[in-house]
Protein backbone atom coordinates (compact mmCIF):
# COMPACT_ATOMS: atom_id res chain seq x y z
CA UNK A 1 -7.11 16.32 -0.87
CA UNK A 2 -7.81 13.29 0.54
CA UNK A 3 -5.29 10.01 0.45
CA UNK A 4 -8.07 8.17 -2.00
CA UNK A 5 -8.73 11.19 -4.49
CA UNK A 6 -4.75 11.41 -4.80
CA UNK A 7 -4.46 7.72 -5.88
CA UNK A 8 -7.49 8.08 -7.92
CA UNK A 9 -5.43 10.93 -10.07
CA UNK A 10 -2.90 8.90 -10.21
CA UNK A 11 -4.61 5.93 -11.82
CA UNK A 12 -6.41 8.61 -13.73
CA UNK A 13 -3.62 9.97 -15.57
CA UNK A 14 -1.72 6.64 -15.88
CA UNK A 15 -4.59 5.25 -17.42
CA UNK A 16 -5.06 8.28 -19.86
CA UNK A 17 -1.05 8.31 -20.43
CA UNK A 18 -0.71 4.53 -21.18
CA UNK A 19 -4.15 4.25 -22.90
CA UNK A 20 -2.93 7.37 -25.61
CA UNK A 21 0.38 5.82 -25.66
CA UNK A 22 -1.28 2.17 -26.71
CA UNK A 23 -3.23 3.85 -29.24
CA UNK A 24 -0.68 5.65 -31.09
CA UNK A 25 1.67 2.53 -31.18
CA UNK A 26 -1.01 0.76 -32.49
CA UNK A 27 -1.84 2.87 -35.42
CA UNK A 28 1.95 3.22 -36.33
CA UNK A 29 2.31 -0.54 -35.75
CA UNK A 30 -1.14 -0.76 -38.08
CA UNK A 31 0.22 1.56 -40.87
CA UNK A 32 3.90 -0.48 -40.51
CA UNK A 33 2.49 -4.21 -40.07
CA UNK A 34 3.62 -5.01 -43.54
CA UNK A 35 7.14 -4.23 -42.27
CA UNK A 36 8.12 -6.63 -39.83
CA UNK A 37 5.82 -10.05 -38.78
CA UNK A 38 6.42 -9.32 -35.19
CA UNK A 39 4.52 -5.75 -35.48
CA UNK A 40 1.66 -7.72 -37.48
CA UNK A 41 1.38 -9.60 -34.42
CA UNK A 42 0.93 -6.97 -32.26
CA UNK A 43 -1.53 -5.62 -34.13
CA UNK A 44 -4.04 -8.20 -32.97
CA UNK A 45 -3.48 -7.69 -29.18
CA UNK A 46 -2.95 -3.58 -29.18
CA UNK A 47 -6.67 -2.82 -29.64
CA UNK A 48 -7.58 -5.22 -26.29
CA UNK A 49 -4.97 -2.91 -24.28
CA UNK A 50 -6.54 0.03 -25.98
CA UNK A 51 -9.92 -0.64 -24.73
CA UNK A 52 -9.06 -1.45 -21.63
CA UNK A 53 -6.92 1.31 -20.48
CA UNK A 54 -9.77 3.63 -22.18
CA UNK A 55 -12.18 1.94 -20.19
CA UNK A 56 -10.32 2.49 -16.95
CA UNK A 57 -9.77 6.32 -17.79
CA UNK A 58 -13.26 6.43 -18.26
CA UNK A 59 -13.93 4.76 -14.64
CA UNK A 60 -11.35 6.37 -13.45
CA UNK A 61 -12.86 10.06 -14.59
CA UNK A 62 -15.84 8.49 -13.00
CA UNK A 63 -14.83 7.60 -9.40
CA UNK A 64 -12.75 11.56 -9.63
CA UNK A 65 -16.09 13.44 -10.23
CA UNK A 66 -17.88 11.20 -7.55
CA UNK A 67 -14.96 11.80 -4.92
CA UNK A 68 -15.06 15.70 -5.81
CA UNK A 69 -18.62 16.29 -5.84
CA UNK A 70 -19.20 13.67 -2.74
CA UNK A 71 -21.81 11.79 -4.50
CA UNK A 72 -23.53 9.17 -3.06
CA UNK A 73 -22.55 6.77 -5.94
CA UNK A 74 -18.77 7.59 -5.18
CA UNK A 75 -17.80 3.97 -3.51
CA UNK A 76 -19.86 2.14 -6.18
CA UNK A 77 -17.38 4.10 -8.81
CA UNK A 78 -14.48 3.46 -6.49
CA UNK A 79 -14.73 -0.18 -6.50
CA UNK A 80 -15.65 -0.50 -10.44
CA UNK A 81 -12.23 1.58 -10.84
CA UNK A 82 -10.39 -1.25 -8.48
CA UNK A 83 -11.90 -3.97 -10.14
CA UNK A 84 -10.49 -2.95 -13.77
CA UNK A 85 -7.35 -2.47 -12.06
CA UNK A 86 -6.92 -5.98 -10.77
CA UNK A 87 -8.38 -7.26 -14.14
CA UNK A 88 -5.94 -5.49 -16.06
CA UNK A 89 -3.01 -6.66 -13.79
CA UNK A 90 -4.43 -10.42 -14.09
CA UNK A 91 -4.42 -10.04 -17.92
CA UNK A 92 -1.34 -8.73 -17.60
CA UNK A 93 0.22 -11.10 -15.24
CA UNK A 94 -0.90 -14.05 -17.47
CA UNK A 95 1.69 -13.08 -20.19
């Protein structure tokens, strides 16, 4: 396996881990908002996080079948997946 298909599955499975993880604390923190006004606030911001880590499992899934199957479409799929990295650390950065 090559050095680029290993960090690939690692951003895969981050992305799928964090991206489950986001989704589930933001359906408790939905059903509990009425509990505490800092969870109400977080309700607002969880679905962004959501999407986005969804959206870079998706790539993500993407740039692992390209790399696997040596499609010709592979770096296009490689450099959509390190875009939504850097976006997501620039979002993240900001707060």
């Amino acid at each position: 396996m090559s050095p680029l298909a290993v960090l690939t599955a690692i951003i895969l499975g981050s992305a799928i881990a964090i991206g489950f993880g986001l989704c589930t604390v933001w359906v408790l923190a939905f059903l509990l908002k009425g509990e505490s006004k800092q969870l109400a606030g977080e309700v607002l911001t969880l679905p962004l996080y959501c999407g986005l880590f969804i959206g870079l499992a998706a790539i993500a899934t993407g740039a692992m079948i390209g790399i696997y199957k040596k499609r010709s479409w592979q770096w296009w799929a490689q450099i959509a997946m390190w875009s939504m990295v850097g976006l997501l650390f620039m979002i993240s950065w900001k707060r």
